[in-house]
C-alpha atoms as a PDB file:
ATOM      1  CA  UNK A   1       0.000   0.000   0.000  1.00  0.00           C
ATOM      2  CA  UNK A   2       1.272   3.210  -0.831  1.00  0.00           C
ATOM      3  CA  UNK A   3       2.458   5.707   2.246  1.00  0.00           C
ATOM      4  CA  UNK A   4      -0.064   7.943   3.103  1.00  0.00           C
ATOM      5  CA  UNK A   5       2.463  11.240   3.214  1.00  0.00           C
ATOM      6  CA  UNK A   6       1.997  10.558  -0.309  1.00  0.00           C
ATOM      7  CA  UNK A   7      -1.690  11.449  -0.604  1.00  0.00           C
ATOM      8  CA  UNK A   8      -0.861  14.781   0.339  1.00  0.00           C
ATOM      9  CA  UNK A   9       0.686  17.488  -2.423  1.00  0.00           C
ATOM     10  CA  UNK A  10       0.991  20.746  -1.440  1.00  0.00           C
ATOM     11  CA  UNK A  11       1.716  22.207   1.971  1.00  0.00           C
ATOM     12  CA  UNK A  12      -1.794  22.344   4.084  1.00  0.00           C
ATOM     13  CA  UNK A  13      -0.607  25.925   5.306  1.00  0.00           C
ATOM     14  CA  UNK A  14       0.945  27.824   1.957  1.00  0.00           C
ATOM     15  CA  UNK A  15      -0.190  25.453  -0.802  1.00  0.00           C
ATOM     16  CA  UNK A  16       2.909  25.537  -1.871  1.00  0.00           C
ATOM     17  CA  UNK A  17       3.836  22.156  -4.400  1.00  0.00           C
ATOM     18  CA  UNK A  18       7.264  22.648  -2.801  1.00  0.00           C
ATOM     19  CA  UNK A  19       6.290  19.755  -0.441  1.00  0.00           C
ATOM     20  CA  UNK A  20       8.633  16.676  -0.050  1.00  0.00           C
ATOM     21  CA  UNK A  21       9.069  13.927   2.737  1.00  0.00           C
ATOM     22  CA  UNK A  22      11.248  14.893   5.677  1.00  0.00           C
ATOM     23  CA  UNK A  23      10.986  11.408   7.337  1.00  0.00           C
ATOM     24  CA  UNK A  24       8.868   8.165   7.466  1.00  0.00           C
ATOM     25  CA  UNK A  25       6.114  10.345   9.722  1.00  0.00           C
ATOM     26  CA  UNK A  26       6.693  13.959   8.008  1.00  0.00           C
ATOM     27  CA  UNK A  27       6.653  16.101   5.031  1.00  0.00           C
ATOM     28  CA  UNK A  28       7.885  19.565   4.943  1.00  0.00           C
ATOM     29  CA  UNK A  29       7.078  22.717   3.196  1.00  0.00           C
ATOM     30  CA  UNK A  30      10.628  24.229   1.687  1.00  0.00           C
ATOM     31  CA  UNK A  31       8.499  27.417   1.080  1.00  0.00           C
ATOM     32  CA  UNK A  32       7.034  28.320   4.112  1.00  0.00           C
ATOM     33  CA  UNK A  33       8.350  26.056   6.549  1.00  0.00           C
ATOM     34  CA  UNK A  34       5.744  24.282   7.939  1.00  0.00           C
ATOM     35  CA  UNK A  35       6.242  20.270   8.931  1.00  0.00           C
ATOM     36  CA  UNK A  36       3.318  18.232   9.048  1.00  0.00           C
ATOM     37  CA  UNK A  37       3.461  14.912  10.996  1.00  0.00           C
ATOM     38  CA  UNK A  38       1.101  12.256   9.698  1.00  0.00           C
ATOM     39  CA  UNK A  39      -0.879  11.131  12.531  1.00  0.00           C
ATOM     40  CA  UNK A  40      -3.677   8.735  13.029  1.00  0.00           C
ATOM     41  CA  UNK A  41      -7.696   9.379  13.588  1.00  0.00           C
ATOM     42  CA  UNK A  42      -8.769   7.982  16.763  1.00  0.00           C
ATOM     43  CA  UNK A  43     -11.895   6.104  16.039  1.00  0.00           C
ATOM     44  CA  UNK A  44     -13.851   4.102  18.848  1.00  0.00           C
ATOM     45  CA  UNK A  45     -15.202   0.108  19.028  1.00  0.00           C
ATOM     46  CA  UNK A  46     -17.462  -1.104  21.445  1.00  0.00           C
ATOM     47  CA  UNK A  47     -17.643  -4.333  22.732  1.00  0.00           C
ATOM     48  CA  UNK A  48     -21.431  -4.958  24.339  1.00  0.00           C
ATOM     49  CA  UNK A  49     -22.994  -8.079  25.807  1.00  0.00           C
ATOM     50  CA  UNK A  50     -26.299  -9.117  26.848  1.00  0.00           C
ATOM     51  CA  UNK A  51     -27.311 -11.291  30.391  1.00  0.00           C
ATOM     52  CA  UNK A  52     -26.501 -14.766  28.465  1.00  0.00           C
ATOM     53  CA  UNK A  53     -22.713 -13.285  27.648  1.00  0.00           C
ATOM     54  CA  UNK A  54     -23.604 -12.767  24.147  1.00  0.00           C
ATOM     55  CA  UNK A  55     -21.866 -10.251  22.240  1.00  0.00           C
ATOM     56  CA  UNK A  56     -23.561  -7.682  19.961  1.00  0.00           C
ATOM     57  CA  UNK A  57     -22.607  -7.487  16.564  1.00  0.00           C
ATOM     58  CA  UNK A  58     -23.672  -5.259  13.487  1.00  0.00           C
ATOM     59  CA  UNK A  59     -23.457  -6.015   9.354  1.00  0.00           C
ATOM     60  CA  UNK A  60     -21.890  -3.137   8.160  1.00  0.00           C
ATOM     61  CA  UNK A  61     -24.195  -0.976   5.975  1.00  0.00           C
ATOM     62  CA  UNK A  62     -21.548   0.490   3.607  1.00  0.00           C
ATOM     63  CA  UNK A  63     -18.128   0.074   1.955  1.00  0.00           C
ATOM     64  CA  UNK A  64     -15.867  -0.548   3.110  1.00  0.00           C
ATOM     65  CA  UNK A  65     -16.259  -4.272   4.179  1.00  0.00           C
ATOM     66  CA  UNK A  66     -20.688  -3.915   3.337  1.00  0.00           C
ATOM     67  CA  UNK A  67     -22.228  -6.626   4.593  1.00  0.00           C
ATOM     68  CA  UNK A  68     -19.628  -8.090   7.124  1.00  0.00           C
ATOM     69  CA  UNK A  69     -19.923  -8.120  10.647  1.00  0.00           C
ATOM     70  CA  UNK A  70     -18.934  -5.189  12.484  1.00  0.00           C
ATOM     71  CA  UNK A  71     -18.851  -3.809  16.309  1.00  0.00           C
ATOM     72  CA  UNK A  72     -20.595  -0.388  16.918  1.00  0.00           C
ATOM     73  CA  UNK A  73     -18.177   2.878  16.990  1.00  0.00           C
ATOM     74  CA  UNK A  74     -16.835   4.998  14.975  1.00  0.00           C
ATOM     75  CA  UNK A  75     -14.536   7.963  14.264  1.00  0.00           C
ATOM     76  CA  UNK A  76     -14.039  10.584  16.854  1.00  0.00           C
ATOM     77  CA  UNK A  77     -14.973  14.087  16.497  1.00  0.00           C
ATOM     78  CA  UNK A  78     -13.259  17.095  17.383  1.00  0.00           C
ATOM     79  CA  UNK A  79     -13.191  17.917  20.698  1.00  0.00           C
ATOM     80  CA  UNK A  80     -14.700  15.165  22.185  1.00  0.00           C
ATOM     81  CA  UNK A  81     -13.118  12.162  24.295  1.00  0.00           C
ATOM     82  CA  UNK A  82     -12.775   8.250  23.103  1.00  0.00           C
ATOM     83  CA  UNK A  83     -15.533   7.764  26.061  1.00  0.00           C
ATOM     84  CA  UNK A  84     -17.698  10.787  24.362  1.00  0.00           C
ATOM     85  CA  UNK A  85     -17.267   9.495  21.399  1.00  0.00           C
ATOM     86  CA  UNK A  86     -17.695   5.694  21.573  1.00  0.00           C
ATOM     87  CA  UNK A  87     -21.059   6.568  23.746  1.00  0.00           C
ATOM     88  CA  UNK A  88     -22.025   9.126  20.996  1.00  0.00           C
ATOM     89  CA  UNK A  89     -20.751   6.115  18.100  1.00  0.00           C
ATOM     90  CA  UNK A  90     -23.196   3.949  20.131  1.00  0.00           C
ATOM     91  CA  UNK A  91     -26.270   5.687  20.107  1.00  0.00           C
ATOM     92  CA  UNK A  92     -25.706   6.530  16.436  1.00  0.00           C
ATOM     93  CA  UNK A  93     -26.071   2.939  15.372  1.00  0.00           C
ATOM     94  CA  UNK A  94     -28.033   1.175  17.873  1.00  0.00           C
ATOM     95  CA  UNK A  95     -30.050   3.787  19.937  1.00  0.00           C
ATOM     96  CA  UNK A  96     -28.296   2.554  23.062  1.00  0.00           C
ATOM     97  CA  UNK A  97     -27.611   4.708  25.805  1.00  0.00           C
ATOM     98  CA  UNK A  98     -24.239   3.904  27.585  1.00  0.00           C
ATOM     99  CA  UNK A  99     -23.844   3.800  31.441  1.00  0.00           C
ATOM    100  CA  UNK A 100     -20.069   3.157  31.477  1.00  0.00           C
ATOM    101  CA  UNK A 101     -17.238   2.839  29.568  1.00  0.00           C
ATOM    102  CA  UNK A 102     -13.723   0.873  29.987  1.00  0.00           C
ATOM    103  CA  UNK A 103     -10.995   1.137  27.850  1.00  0.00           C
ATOM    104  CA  UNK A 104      -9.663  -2.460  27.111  1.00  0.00           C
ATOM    105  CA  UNK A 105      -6.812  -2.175  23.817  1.00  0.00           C
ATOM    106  CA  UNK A 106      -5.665  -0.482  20.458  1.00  0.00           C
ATOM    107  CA  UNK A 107      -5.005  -1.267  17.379  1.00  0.00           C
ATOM    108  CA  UNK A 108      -4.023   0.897  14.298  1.00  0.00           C
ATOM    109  CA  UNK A 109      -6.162   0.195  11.267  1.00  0.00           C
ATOM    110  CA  UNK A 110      -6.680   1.715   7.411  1.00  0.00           C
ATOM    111  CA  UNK A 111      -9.959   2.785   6.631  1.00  0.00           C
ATOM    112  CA  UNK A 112     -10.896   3.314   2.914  1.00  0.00           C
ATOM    113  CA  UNK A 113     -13.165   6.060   2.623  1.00  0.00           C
ATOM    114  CA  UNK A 114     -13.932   7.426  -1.019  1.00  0.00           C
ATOM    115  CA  UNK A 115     -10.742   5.831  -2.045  1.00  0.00           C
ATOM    116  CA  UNK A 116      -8.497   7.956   0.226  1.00  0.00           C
ATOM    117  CA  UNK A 117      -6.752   5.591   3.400  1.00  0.00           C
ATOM    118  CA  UNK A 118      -8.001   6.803   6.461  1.00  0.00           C
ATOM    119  CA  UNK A 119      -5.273   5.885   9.070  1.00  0.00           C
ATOM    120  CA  UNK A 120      -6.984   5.262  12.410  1.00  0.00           C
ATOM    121  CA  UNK A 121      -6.035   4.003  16.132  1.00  0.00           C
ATOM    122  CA  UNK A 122      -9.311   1.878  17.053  1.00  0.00           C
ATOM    123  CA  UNK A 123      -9.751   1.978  21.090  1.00  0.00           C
ATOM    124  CA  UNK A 124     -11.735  -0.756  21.564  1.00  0.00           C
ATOM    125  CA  UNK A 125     -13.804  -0.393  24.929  1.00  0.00           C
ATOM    126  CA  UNK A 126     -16.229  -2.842  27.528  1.00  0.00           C
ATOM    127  CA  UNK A 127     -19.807  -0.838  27.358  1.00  0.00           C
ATOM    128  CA  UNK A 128     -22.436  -1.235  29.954  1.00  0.00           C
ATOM    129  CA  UNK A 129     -25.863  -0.015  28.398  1.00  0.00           C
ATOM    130  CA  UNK A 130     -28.745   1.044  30.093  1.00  0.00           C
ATOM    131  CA  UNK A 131     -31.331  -1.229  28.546  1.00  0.00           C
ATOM    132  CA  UNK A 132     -31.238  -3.161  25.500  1.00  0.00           C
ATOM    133  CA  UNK A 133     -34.976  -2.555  24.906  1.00  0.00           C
ATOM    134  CA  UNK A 134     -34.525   0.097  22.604  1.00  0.00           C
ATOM    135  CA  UNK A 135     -31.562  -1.440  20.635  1.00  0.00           C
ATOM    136  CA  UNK A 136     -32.068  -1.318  17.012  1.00  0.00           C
ATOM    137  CA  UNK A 137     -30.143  -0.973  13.921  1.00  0.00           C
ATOM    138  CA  UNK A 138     -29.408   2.796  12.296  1.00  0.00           C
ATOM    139  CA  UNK A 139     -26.650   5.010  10.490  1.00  0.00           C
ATOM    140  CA  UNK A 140     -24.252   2.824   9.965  1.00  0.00           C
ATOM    141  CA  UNK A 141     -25.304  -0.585  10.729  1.00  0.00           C
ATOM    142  CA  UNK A 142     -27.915  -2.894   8.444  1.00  0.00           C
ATOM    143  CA  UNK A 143     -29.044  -4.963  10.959  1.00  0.00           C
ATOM    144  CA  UNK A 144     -28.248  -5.705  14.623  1.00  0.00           C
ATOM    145  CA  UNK A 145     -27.443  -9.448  16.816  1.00  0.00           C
ATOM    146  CA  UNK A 146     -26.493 -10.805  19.111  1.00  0.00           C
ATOM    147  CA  UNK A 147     -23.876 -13.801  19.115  1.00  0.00           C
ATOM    148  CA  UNK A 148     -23.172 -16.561  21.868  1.00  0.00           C
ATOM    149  CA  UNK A 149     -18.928 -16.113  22.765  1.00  0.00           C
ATOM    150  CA  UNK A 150     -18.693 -19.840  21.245  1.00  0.00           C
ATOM    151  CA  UNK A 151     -20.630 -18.647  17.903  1.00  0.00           C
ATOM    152  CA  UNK A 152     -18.474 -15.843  17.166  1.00  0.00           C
ATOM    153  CA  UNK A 153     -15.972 -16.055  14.303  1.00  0.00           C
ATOM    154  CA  UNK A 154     -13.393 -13.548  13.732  1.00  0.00           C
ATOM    155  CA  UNK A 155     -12.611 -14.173   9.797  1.00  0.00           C
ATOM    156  CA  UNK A 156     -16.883 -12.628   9.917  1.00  0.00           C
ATOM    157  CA  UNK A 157     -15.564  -9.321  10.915  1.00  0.00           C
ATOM    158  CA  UNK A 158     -14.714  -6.979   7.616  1.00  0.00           C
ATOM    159  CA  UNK A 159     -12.013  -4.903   9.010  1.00  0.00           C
ATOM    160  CA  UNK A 160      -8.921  -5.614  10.040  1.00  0.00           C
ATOM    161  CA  UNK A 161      -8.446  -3.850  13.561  1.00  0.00           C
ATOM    162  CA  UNK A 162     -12.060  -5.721  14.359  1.00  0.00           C
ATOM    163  CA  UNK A 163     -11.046  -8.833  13.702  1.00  0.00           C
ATOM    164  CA  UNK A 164      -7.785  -8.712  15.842  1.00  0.00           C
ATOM    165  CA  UNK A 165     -10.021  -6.565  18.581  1.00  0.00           C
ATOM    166  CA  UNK A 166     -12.436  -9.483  18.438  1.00  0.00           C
ATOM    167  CA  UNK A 167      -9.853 -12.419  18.103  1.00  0.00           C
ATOM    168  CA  UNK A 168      -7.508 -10.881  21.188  1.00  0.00           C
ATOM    169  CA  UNK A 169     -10.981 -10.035  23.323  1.00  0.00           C
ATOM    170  CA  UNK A 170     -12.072 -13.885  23.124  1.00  0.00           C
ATOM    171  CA  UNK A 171      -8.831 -15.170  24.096  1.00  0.00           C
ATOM    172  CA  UNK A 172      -8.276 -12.494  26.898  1.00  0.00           C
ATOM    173  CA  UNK A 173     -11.948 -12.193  27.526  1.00  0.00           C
ATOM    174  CA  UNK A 174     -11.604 -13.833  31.539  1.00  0.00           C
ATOM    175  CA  UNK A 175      -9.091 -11.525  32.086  1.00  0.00           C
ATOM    176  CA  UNK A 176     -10.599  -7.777  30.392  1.00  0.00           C
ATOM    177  CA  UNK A 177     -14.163  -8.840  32.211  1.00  0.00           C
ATOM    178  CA  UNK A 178     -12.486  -9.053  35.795  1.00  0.00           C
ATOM    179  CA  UNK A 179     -12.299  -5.261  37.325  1.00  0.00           C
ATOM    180  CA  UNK A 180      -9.571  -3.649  39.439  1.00  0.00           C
ATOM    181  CA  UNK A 181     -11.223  -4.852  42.532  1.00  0.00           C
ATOM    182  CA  UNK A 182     -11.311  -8.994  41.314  1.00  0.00           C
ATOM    183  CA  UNK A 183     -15.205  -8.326  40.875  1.00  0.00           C
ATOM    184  CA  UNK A 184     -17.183  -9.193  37.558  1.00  0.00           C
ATOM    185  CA  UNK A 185     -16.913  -5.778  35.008  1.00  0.00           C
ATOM    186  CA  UNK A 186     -20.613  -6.415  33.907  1.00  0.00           C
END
């Protein structure tokens, strides 16, 4: 895949074409000065379960990856938290209000949006909802389910960073549902 300082042109401050690679992580603008450091989006995932310890899963609505199995979340906006943002990603595609949030793991991903790479760091976080009476699919998700932890297939998952999230949460899973104080997080 091509590096993504190489989507990029012209200086985002001058304009100036006089724009070339100072690093792996940089490009620099000989005309005005101006360094810009390639940095990732910080999108959310949210990792939800019902009473029976069944996991709830979406089928991605849209490219990329339509039609696979996805986890609720999303990008982050400006000026709001991972916490505001996963709870905000949350209610966005399944109506759910979330209670509490705990951050579990990362992992970097590449997004293709309108075929430009979106670079992203997916926090994947443990939600507790307040009821999952009103869940139902919107935005971003086709349809909404939940799986039993013995059901669930990793290779369903579409994107990358989702399918390592899901395949290092069910072999951790004893271990990221236990809280600080030894007691069940759920």
């Amino acid at each position: 895949m091509e590096h993504p300082l190489n989507q990029f042109n012209f200086c985002p401050k001058c304009g100036s074409a006089h724009f070339f690679v100072a690093n792996g992580k940089a490009k620099h603008c000989q005309d005005c000065g101006f360094t810009y450091y390639f940095n990732p989006s910080a999108a959310t995932v949210a990792l939800i379960f019902n009473e029976q310890n069944e996991l709830l899963v979406c089928r991605r609505a849209s490219e990329p990856a339509k039609g696979t199995l996805d986890l609720p979340g999303g990008f982050c906006d400006l000026y709001e938290t991972a916490e505001e943002g996963i709870s905000r990603e949350v209610k966005e595609e399944t109506g759910l209000q979330v209670l509490e949030t705990r951050y579990l793991f990362s992992f970097p991903n590449q997004y293709r949006y309108s075929d430009f790479v979106v670079h992203t760091m997916d926090l994947f976080f443990l939600c507790r909802v307040q009821t999952l009476e009103s869940c139902q699919a919107m935005d971003d998700a086709a349809e909404l389910r939940f799986i039993p932890l013995d059901e669930i297939r990793p290779e369903s998952f579409g994107l990358g960073s989702i399918r390592k999230g899901v395949e290092r949460f069910l072999s951790q899973r004893t271990d990221l549902f236990a809280s600080d104080d030894g007691e069940r997080w759920k």
